[in-house]
C-alpha atoms as a PDB file:
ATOM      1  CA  UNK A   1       0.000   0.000   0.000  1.00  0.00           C
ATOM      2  CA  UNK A   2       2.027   3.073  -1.220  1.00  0.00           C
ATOM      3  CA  UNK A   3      -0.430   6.081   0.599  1.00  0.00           C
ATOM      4  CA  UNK A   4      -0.414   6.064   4.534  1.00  0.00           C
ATOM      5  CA  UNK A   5      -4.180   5.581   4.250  1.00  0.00           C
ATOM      6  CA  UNK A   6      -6.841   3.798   2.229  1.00  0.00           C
ATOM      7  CA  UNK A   7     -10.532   3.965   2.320  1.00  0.00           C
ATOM      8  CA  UNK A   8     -12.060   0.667   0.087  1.00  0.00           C
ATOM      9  CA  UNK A   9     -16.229   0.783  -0.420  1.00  0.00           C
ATOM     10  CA  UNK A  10     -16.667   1.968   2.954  1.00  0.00           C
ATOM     11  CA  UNK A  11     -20.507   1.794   3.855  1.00  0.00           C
ATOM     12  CA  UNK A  12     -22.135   3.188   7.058  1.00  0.00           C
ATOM     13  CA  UNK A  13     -25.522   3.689   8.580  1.00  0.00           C
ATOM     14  CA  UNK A  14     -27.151   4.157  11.586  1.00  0.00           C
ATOM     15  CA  UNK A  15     -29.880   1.971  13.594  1.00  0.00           C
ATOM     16  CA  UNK A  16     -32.653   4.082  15.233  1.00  0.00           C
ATOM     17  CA  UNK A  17     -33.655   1.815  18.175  1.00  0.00           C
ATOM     18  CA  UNK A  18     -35.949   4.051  19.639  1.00  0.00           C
ATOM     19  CA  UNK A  19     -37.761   4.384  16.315  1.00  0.00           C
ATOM     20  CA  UNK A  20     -38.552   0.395  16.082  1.00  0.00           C
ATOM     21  CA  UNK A  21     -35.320  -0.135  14.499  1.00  0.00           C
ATOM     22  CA  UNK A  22     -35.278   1.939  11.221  1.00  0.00           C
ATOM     23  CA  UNK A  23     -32.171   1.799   9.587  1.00  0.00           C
ATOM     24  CA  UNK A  24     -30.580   5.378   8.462  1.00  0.00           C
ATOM     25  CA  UNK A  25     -28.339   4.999   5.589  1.00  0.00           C
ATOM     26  CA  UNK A  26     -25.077   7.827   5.840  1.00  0.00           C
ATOM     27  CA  UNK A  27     -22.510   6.578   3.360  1.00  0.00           C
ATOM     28  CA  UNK A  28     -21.738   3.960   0.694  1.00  0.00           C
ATOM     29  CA  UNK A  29     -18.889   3.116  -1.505  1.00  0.00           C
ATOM     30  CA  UNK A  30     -16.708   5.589  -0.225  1.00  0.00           C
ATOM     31  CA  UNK A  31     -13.445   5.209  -2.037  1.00  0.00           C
ATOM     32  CA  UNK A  32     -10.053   7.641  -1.640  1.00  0.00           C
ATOM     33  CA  UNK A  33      -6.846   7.454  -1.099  1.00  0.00           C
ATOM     34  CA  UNK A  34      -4.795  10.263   1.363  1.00  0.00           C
ATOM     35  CA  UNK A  35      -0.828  10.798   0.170  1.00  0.00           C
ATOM     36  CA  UNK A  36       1.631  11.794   1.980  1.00  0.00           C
ATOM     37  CA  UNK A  37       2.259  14.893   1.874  1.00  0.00           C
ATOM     38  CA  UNK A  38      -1.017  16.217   0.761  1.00  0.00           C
ATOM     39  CA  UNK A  39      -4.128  17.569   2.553  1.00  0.00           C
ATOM     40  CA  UNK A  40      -7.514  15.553   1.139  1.00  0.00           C
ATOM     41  CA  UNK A  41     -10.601  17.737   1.703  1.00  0.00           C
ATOM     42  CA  UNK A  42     -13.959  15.981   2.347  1.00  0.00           C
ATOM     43  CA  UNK A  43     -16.077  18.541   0.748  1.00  0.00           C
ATOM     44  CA  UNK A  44     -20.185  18.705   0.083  1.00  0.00           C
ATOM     45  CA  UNK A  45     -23.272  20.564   2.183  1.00  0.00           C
ATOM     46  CA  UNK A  46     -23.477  19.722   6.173  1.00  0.00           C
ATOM     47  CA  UNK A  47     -25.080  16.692   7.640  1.00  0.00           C
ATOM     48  CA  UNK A  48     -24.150  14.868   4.297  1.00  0.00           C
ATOM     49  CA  UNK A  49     -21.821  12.420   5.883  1.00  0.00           C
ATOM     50  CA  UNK A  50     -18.303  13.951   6.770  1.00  0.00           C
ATOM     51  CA  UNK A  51     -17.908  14.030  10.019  1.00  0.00           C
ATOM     52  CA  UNK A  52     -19.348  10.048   9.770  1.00  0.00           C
ATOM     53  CA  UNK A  53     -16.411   9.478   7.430  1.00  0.00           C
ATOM     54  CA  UNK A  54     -13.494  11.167  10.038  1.00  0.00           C
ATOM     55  CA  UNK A  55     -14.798   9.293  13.105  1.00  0.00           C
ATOM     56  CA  UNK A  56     -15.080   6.130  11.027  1.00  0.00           C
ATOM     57  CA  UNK A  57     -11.004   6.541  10.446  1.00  0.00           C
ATOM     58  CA  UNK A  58     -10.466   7.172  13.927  1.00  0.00           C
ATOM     59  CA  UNK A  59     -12.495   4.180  15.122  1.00  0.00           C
ATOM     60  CA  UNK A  60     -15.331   6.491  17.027  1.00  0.00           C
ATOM     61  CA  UNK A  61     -18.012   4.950  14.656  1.00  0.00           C
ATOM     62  CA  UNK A  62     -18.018   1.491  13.541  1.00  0.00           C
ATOM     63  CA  UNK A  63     -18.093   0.417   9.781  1.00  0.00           C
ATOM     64  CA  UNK A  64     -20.994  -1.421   7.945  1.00  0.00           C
ATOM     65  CA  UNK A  65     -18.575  -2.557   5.359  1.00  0.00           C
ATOM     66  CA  UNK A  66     -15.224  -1.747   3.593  1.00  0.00           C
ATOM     67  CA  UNK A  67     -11.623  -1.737   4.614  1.00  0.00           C
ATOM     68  CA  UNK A  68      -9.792   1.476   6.377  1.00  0.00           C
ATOM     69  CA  UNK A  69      -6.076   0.751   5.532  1.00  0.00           C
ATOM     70  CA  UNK A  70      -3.550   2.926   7.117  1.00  0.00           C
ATOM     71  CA  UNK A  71       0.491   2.335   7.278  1.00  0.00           C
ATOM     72  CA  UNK A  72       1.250   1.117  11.233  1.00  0.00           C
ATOM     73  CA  UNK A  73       5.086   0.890  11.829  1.00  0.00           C
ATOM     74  CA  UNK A  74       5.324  -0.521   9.014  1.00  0.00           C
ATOM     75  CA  UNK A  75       2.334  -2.622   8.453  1.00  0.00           C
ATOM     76  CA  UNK A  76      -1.116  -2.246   6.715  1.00  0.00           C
ATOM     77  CA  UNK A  77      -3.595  -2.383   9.442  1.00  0.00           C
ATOM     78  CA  UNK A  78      -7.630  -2.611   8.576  1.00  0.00           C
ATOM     79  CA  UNK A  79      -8.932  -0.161  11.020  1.00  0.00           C
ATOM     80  CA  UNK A  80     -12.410  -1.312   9.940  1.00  0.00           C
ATOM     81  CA  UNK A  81     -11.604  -4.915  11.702  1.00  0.00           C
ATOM     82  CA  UNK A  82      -9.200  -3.778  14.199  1.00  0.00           C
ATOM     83  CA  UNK A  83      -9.231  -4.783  17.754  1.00  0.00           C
ATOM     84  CA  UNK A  84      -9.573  -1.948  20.055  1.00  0.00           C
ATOM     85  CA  UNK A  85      -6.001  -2.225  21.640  1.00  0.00           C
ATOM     86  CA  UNK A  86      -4.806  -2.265  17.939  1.00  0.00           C
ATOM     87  CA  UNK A  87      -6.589   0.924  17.479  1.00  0.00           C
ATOM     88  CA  UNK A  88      -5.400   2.752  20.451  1.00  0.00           C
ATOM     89  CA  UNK A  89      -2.114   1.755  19.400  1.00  0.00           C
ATOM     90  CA  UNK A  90      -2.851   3.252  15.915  1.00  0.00           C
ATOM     91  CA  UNK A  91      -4.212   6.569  17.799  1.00  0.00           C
ATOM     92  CA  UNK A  92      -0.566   6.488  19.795  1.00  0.00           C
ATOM     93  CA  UNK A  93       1.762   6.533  16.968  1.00  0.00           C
ATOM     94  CA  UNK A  94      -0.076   6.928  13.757  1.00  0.00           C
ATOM     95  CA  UNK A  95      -3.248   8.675  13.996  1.00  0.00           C
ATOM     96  CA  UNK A  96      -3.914  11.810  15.044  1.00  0.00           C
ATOM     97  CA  UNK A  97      -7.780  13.824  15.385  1.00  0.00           C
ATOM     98  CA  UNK A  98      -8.492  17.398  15.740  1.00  0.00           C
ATOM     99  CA  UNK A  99     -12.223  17.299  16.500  1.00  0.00           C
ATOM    100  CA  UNK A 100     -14.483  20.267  16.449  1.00  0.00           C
ATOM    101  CA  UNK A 101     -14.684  20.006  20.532  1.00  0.00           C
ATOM    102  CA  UNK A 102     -12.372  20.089  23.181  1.00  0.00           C
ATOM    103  CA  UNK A 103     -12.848  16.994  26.152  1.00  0.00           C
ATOM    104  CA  UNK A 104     -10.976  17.917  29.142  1.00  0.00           C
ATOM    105  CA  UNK A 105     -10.283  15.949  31.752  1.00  0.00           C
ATOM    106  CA  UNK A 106     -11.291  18.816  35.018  1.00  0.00           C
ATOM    107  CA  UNK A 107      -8.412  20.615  37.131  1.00  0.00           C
ATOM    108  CA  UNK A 108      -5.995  19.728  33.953  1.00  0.00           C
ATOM    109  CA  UNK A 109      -4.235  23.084  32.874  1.00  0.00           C
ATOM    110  CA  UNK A 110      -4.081  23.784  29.351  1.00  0.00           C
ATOM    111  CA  UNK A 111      -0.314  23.461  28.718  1.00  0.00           C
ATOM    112  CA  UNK A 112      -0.752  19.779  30.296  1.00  0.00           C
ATOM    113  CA  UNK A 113      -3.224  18.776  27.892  1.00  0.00           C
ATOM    114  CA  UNK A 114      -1.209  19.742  25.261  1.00  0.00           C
ATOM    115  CA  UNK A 115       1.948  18.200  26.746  1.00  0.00           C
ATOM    116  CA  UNK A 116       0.033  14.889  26.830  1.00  0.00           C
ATOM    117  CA  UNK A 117       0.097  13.323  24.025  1.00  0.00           C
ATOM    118  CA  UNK A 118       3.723  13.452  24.026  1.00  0.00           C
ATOM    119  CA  UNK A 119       4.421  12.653  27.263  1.00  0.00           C
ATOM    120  CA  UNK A 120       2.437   9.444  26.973  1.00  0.00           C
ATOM    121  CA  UNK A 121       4.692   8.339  23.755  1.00  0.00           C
ATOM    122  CA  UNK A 122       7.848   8.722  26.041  1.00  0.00           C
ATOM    123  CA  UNK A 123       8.554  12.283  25.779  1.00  0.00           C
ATOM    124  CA  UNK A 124       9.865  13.924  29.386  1.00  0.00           C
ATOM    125  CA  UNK A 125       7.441  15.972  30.628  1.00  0.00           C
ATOM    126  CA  UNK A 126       9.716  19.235  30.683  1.00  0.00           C
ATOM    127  CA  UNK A 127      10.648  18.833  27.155  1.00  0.00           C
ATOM    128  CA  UNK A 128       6.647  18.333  26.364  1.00  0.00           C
ATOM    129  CA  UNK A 129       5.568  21.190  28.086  1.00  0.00           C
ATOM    130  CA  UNK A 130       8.032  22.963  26.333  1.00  0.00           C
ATOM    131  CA  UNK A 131       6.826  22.042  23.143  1.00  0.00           C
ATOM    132  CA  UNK A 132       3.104  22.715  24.287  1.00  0.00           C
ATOM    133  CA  UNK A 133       4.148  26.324  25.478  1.00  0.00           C
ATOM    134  CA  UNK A 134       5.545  26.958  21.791  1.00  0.00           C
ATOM    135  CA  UNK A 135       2.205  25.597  19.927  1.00  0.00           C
ATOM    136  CA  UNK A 136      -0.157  28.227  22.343  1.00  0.00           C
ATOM    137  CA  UNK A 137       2.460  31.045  21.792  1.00  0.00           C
ATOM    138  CA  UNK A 138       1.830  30.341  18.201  1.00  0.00           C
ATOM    139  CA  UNK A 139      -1.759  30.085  18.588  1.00  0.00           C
ATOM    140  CA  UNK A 140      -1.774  33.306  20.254  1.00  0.00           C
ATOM    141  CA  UNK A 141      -3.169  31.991  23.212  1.00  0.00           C
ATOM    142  CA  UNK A 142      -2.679  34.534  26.207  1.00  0.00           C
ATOM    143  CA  UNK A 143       0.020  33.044  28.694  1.00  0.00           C
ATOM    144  CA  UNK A 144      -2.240  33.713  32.325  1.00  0.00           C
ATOM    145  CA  UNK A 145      -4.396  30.943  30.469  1.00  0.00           C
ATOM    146  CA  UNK A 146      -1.536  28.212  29.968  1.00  0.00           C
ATOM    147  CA  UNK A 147      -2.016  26.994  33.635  1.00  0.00           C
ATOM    148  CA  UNK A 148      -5.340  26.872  34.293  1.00  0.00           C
ATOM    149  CA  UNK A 149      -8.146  24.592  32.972  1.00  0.00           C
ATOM    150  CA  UNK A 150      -9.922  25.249  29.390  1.00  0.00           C
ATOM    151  CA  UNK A 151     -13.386  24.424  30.768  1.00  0.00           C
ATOM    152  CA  UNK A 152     -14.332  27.863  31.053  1.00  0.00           C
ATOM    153  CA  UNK A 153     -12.501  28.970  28.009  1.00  0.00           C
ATOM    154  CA  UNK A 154     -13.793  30.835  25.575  1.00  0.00           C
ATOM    155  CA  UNK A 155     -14.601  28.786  22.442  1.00  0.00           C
ATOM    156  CA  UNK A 156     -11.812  30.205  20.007  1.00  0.00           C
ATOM    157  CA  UNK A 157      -9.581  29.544  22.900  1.00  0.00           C
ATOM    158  CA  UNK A 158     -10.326  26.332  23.379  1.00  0.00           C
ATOM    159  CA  UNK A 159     -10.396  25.078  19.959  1.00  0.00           C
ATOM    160  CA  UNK A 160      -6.759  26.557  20.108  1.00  0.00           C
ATOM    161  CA  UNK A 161      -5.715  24.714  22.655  1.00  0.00           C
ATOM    162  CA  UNK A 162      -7.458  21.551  20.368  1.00  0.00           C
ATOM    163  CA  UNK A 163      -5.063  22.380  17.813  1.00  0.00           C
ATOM    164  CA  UNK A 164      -1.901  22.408  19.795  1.00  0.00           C
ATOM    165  CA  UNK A 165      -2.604  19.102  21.188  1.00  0.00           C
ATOM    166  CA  UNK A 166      -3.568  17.756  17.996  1.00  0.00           C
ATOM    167  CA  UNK A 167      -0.264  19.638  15.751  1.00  0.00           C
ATOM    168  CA  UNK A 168       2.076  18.651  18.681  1.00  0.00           C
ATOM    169  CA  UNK A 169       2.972  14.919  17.508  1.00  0.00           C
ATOM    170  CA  UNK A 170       4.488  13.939  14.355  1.00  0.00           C
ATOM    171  CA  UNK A 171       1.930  10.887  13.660  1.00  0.00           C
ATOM    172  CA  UNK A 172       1.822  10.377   9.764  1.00  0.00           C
ATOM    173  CA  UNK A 173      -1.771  10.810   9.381  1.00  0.00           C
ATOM    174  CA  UNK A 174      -3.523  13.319  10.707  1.00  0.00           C
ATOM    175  CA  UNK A 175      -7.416  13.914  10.850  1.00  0.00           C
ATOM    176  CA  UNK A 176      -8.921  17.766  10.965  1.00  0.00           C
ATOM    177  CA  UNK A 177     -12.422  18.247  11.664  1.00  0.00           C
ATOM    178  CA  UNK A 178     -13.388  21.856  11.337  1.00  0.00           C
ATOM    179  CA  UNK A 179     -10.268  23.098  13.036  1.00  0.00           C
ATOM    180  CA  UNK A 180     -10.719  26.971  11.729  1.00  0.00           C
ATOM    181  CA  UNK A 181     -14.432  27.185  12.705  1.00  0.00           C
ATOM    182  CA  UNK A 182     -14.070  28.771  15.744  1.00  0.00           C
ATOM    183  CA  UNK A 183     -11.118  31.097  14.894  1.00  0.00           C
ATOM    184  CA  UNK A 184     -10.475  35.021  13.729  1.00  0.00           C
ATOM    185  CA  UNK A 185      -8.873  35.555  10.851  1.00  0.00           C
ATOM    186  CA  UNK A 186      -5.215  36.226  12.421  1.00  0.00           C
ATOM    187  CA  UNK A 187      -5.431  32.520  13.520  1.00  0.00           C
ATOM    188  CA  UNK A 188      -6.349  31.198  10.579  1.00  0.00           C
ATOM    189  CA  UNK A 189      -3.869  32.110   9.380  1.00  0.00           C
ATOM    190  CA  UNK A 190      -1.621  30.332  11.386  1.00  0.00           C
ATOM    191  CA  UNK A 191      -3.421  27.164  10.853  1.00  0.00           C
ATOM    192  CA  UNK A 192      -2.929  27.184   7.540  1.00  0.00           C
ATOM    193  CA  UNK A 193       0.881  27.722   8.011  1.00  0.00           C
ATOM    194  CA  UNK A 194       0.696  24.431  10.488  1.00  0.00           C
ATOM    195  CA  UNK A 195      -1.093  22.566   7.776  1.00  0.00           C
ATOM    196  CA  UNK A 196       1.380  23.574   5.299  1.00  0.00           C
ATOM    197  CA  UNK A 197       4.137  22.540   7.675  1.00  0.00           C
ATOM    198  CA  UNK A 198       2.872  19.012   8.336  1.00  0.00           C
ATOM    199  CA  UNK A 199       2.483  18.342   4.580  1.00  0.00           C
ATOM    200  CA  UNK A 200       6.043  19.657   4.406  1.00  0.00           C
ATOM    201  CA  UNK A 201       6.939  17.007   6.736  1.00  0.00           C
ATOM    202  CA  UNK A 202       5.190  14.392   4.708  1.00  0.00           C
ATOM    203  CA  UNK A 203       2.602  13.659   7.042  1.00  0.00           C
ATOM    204  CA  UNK A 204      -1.519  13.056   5.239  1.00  0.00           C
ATOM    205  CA  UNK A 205      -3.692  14.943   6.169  1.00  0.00           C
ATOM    206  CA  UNK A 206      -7.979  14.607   5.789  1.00  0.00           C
ATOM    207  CA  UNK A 207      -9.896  17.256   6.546  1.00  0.00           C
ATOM    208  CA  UNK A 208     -13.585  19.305   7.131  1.00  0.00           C
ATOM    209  CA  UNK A 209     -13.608  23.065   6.459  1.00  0.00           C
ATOM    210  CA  UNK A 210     -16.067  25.062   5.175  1.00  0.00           C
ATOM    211  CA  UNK A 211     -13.820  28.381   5.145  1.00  0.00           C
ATOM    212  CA  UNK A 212     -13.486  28.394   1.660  1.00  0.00           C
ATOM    213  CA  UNK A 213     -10.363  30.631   1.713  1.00  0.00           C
ATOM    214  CA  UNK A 214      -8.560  27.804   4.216  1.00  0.00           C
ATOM    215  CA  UNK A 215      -9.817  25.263   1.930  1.00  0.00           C
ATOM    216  CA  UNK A 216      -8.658  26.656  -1.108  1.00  0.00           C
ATOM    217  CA  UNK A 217      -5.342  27.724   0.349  1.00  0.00           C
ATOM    218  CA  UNK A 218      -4.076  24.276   1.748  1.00  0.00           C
ATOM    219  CA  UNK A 219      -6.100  21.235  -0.489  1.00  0.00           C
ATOM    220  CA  UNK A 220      -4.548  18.854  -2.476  1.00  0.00           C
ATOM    221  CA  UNK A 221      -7.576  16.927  -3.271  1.00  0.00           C
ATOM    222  CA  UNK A 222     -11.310  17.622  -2.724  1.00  0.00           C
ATOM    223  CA  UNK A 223     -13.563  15.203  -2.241  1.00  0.00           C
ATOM    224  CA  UNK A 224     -17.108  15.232  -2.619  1.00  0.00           C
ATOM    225  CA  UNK A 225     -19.109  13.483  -0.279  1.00  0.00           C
ATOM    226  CA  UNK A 226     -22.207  13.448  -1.639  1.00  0.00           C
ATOM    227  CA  UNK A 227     -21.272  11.167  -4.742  1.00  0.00           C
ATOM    228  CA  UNK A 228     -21.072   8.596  -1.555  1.00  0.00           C
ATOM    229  CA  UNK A 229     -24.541   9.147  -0.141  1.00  0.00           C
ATOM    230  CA  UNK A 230     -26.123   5.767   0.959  1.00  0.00           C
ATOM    231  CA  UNK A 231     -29.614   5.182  -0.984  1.00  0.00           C
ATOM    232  CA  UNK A 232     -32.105   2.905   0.353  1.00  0.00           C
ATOM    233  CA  UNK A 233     -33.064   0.423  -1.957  1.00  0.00           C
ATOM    234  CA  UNK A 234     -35.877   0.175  -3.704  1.00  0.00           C
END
């Protein structure tokens, strides 16, 4: 498998239980490929199955059918099929997710939530923190926040600190959902200059983002979603 990851007639719905069971199709036959190096957009109108698609890669939704290939250390892994230690593995050196929402574990300051994705690959902590207080300098986040807990945050500034912890690993594939919505224009700007940076480094990158000017300054590939929407048959 030469690209880090591969999506193969990928298929998803959802069961409404409390609805006697009706069965809501999301996608079907979704079929790309992310290089290295490159940014691939998901693009189409909201609630047409993106976000599905991201949190299918990541392993927060399970798959109806299809393989999720991505290059672990070495090997091609099926994410799709994956036991869940396999996938948490995956998530510690291969994968990394920048959702729309920050989840915050309370009394945690923001410079250690940043630090921690590093420190838990073996990283000291000094050296992590370091890196985490470089990330929010660049993110423009005010230093009297660093130490105190992003619960009460503002939105922009929390999604900021969502970015940092999601920019501050070098894992080869790297999953943005919406990482600009919450952001002025300054930091934007800055994102984009991350994104660039990470494709610099040869790390794949899929991505949500409906700021047309982000999208059009960092994508490599769009893909539309909706040629994927699941029809019921007939």
């Amino acid at each position: 498998m030469a690209a880090p990851l591969v999506l193969r007639n990928v298929r998803k719905s959802f069961t409404m239980h409390l609805r006697g069971g009706i069965e809501i199709p999301v996608v079907d036959g979704v079929d790309f490929q992310a290089e290295a190096g490159t940014c691939t957009v998901l693009g189409g109108p909201s609630g047409i199955g993106k976000s599905s698609i991201l949190k299918m890669i990541y392993g927060n939704y399970g798959v109806d059918g299809g393989q999720i290939l991505i290059n672990h250390a070495g090997t091609t892994m099926d994410l799709a099929s994956a036991e869940p230690r396999t996938v948490l593995d995956i998530r510690r050196r291969t994968l990394g997710y920048v959702s729309q929402f920050l989840r915050t574990v309370p009394r945690v300051s923001a410079l250690d939530i940043v630090a921690e994705p590093l420190v838990r690959t073996g990283t000291p902590a000094k050296a992590a923190r370091g890196n985490a207080s470089a990330l929010l300098n660049r993110l423009n986040l005010p230093q009297e926040l660093w130490d105190l807990p992003p619960a009460t945050f503002s939105g922009g500034e929390q999604q900021r600190v969502n970015i940092a912890r999601g920019f501050i690993t070098s894992h080869p594939v790297l999953l943005l959902d919406e990482p600009t919505a919450s952001l002025d224009a300054r930091n934007r700007k800055v994102v984009v200059a991350m994104i660039r940076e990470k494709k610099a480094n040869g790390v794949a990158l899929v991505g949500i983002f409906h700021d047309a000017d982000v999208r059009d300054a960092i994508a490599d590939t769009v893909i539309d979603v909706s040629s994927f929407t699941a029809r019921k048959a007939a």
